[in-house]
PDB file of N, CA and C in Angstrom:
ATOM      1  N   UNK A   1      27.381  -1.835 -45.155  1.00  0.00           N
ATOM      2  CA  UNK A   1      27.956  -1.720 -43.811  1.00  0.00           C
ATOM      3  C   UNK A   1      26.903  -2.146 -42.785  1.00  0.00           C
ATOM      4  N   UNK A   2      27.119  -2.625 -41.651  1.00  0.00           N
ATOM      5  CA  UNK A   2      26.170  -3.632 -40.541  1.00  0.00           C
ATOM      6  C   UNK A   2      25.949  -1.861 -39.693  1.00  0.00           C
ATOM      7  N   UNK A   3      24.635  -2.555 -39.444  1.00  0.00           N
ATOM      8  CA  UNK A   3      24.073  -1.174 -38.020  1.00  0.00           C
ATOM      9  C   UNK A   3      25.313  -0.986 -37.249  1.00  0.00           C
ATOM     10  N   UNK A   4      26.113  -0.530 -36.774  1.00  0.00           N
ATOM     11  CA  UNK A   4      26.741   0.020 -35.559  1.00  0.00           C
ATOM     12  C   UNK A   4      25.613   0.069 -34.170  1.00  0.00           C
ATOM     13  N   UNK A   5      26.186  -0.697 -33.232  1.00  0.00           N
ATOM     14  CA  UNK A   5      25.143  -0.280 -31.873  1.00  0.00           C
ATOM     15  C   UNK A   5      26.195   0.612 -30.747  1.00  0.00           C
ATOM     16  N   UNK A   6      25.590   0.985 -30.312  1.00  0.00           N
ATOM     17  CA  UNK A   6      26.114   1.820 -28.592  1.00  0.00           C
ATOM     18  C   UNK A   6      26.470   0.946 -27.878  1.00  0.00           C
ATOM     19  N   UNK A   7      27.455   1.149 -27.305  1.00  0.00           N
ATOM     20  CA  UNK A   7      28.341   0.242 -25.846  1.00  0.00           C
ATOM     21  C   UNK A   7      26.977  -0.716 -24.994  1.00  0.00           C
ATOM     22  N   UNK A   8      25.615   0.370 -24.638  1.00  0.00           N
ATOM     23  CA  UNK A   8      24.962  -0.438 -23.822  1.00  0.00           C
ATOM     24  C   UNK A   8      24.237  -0.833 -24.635  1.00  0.00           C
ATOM     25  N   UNK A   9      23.412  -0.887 -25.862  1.00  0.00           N
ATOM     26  CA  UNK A   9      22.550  -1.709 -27.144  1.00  0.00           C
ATOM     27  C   UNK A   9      23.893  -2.927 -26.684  1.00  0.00           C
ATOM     28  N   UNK A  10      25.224  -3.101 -26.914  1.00  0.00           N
ATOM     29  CA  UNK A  10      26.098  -4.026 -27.727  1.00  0.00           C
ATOM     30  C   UNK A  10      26.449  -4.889 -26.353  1.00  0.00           C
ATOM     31  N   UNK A  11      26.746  -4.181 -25.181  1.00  0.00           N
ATOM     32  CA  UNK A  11      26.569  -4.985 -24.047  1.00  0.00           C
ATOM     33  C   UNK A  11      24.986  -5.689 -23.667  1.00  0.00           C
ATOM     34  N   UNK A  12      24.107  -5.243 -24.027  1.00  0.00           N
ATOM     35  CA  UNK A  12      22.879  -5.858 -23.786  1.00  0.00           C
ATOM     36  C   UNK A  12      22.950  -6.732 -24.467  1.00  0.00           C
ATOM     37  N   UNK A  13      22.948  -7.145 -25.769  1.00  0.00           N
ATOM     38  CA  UNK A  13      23.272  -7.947 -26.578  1.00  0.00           C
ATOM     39  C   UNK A  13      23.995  -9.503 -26.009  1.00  0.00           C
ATOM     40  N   UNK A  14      25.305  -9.185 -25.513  1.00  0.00           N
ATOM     41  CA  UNK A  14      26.191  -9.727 -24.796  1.00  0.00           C
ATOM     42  C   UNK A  14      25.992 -10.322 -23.882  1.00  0.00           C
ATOM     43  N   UNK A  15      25.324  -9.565 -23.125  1.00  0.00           N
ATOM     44  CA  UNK A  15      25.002 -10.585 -21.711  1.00  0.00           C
ATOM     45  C   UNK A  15      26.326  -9.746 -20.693  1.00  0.00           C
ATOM     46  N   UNK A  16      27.302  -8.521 -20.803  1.00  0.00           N
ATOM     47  CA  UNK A  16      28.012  -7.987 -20.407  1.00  0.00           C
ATOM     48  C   UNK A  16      27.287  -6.337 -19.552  1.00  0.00           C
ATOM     49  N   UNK A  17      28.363  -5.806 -18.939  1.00  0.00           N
ATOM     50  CA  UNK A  17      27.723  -4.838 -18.455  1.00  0.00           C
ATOM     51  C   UNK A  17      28.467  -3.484 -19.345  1.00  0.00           C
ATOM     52  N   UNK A  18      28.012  -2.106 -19.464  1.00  0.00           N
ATOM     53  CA  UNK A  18      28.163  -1.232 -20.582  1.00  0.00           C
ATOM     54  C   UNK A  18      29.977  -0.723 -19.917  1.00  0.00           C
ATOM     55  N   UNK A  19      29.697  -0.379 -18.801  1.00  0.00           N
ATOM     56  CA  UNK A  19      31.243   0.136 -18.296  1.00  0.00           C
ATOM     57  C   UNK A  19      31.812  -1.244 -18.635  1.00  0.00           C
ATOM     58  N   UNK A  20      32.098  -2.315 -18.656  1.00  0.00           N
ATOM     59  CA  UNK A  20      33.091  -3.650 -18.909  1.00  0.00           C
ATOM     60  C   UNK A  20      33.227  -3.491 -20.438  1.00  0.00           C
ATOM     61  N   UNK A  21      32.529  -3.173 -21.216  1.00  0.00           N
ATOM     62  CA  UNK A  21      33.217  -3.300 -23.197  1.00  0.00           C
ATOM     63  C   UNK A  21      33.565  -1.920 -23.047  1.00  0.00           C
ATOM     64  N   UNK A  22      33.243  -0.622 -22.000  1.00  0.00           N
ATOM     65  CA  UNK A  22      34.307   0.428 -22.614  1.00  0.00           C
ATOM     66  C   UNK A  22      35.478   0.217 -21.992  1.00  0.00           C
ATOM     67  N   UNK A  23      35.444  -0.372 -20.709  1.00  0.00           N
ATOM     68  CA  UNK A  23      36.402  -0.459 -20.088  1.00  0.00           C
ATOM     69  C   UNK A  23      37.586  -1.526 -20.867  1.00  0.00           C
ATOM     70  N   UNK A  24      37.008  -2.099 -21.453  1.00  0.00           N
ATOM     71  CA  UNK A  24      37.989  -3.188 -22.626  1.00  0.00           C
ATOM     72  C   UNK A  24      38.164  -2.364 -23.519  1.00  0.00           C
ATOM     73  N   UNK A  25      37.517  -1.225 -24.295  1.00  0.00           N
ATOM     74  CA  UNK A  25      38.330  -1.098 -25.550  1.00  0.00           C
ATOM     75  C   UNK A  25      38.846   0.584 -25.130  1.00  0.00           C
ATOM     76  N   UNK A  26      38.878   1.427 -23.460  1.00  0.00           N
ATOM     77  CA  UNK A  26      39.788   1.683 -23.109  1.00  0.00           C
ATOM     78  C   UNK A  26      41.307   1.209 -23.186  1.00  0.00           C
ATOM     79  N   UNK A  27      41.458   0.033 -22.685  1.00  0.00           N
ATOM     80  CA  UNK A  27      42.859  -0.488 -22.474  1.00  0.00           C
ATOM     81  C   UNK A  27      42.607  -1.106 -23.853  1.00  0.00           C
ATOM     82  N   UNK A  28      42.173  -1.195 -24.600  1.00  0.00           N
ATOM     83  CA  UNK A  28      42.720  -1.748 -25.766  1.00  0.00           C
ATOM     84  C   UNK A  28      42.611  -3.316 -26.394  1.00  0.00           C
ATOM     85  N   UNK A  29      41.798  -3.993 -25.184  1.00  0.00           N
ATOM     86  CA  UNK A  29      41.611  -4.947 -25.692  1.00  0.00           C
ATOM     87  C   UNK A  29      40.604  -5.438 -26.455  1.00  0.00           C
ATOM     88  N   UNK A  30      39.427  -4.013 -26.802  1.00  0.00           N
ATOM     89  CA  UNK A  30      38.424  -4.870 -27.944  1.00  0.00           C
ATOM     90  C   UNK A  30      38.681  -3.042 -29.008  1.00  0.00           C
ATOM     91  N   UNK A  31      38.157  -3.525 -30.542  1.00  0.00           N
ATOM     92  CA  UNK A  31      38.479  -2.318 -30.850  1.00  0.00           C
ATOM     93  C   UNK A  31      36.998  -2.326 -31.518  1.00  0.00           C
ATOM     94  N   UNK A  32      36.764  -0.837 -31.330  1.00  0.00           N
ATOM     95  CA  UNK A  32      35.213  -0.666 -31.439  1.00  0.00           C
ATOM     96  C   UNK A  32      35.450  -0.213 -33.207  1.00  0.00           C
ATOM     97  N   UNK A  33      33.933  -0.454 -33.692  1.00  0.00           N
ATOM     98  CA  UNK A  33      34.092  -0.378 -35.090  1.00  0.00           C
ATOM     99  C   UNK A  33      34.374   1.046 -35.276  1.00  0.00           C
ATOM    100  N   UNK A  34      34.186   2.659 -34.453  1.00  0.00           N
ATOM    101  CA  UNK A  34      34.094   3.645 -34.877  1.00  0.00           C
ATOM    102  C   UNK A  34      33.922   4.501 -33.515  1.00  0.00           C
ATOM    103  N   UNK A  35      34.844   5.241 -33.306  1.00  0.00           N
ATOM    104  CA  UNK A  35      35.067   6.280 -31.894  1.00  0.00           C
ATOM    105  C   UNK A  35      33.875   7.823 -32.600  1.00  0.00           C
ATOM    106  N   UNK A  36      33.076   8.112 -31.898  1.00  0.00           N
ATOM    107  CA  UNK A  36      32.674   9.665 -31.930  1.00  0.00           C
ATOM    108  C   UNK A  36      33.826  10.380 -31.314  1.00  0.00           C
ATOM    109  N   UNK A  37      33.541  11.929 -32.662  1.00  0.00           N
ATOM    110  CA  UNK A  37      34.363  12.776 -31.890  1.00  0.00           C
ATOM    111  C   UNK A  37      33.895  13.346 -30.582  1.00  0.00           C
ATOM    112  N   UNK A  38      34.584  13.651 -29.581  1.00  0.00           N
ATOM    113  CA  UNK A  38      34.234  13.907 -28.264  1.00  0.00           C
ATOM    114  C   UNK A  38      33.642  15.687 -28.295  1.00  0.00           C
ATOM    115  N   UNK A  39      33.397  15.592 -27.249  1.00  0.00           N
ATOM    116  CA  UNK A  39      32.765  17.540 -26.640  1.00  0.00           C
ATOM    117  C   UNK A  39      33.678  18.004 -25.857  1.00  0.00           C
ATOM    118  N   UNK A  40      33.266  19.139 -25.572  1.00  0.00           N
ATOM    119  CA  UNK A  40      33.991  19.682 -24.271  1.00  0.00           C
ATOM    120  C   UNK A  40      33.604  19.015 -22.791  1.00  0.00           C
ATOM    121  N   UNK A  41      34.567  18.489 -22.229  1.00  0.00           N
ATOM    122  CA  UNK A  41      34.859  17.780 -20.896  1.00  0.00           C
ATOM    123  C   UNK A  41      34.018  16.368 -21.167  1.00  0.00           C
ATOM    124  N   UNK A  42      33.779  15.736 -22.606  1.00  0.00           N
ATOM    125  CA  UNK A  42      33.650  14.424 -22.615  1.00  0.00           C
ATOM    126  C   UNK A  42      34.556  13.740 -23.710  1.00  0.00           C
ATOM    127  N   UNK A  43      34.301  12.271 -23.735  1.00  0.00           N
ATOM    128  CA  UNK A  43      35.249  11.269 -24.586  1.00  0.00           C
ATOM    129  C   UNK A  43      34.596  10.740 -26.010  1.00  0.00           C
ATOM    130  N   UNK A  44      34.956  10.640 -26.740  1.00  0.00           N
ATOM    131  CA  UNK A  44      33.904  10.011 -27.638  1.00  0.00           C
ATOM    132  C   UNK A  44      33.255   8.574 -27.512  1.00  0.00           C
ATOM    133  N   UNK A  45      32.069   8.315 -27.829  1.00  0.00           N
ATOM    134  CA  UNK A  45      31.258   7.707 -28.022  1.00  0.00           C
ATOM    135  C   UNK A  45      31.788   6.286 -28.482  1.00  0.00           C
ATOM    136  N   UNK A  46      31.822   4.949 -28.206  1.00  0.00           N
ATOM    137  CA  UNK A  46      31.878   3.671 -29.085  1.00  0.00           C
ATOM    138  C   UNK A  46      30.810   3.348 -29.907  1.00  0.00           C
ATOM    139  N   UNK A  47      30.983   2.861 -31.128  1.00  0.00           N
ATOM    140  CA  UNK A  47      29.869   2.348 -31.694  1.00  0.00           C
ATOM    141  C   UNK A  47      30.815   1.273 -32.532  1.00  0.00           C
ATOM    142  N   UNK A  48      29.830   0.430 -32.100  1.00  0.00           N
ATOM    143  CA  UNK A  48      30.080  -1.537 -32.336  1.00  0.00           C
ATOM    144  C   UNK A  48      29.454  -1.987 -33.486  1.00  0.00           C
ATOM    145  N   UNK A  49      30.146  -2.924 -34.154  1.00  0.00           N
ATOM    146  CA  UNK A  49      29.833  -3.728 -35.463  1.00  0.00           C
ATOM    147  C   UNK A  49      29.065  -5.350 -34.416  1.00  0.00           C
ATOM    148  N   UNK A  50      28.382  -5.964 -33.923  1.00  0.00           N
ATOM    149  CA  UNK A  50      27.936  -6.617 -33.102  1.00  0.00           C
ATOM    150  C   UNK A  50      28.919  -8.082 -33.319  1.00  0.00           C
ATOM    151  N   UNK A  51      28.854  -8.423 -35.154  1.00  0.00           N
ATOM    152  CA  UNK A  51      29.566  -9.716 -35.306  1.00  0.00           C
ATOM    153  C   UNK A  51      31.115  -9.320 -34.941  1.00  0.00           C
ATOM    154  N   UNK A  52      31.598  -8.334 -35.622  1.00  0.00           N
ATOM    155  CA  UNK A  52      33.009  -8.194 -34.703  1.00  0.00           C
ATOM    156  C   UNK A  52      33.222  -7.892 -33.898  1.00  0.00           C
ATOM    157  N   UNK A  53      32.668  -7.740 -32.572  1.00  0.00           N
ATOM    158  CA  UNK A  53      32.639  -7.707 -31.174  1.00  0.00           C
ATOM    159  C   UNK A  53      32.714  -9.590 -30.679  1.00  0.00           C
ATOM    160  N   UNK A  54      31.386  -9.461 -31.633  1.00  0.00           N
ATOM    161  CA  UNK A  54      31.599 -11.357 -30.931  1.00  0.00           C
ATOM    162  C   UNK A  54      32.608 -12.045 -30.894  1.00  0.00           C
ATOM    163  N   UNK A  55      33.738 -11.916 -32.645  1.00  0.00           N
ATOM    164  CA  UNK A  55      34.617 -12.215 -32.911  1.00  0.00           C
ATOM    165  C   UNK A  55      35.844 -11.768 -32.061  1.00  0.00           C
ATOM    166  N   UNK A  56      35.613 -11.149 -31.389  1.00  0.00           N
ATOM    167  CA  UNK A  56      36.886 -10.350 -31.036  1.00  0.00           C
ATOM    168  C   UNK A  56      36.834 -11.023 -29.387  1.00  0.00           C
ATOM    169  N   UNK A  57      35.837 -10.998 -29.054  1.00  0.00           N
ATOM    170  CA  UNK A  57      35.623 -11.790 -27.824  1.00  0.00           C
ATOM    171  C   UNK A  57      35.821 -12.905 -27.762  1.00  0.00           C
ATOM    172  N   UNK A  58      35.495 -13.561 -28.889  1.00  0.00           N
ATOM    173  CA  UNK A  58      35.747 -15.281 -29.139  1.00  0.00           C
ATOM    174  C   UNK A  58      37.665 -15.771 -28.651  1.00  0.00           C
ATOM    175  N   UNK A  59      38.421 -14.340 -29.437  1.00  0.00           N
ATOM    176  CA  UNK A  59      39.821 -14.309 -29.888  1.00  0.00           C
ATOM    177  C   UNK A  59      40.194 -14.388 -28.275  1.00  0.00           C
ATOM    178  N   UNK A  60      39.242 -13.180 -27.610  1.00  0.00           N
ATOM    179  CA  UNK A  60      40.068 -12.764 -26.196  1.00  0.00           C
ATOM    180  C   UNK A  60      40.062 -14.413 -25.632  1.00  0.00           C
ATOM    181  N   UNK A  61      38.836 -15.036 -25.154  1.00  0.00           N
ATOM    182  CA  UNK A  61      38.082 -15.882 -24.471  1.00  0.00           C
ATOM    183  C   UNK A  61      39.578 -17.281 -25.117  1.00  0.00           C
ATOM    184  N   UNK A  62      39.968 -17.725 -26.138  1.00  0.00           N
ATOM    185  CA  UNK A  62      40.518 -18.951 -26.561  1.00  0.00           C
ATOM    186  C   UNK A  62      42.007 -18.398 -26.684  1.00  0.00           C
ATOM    187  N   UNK A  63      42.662 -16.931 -26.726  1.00  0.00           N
ATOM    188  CA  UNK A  63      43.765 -17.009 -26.858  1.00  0.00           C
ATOM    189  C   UNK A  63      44.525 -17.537 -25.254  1.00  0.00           C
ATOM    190  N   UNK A  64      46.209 -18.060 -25.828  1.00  0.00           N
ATOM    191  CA  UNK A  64      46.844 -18.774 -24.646  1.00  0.00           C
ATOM    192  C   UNK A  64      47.218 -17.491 -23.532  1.00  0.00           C
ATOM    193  N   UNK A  65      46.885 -17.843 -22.122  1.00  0.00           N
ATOM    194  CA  UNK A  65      47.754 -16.876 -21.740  1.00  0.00           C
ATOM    195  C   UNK A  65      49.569 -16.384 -21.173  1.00  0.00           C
TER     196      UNK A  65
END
């Protein structure tokens, strides 16, 4: 299995900012490799597979609209 990184490791990576990839796989348009379970009065955690992020971005970036 590939390292998993954190929203801001996986946005740094990217060249993106950390609220913009949660804010995408909020609404659903990127799906993170693995949600943490959440706490009291928080959400869980994203953690990213890096090549399927790229891939998935590639999909968003060339599909028709």
């Amino acid at each position: 299995m590939a390292d998993l990184l954190t929203t801001t490791q996986a946005a740094r990576e990217l060249g993106v900012s950390a609220r913009s990839l949660a804010r995408w796989a909020q609404e659903g348009r990127l799906r993170p490799a693995l949600i943490t379970p959440g706490g009291d009065k928080r959400s869980g955690r994203y953690l990213w597979d890096l090549e399927d992020l790229r891939d998935q971005l590639l999909k968003l970036r060339t599909r028709p609209e």
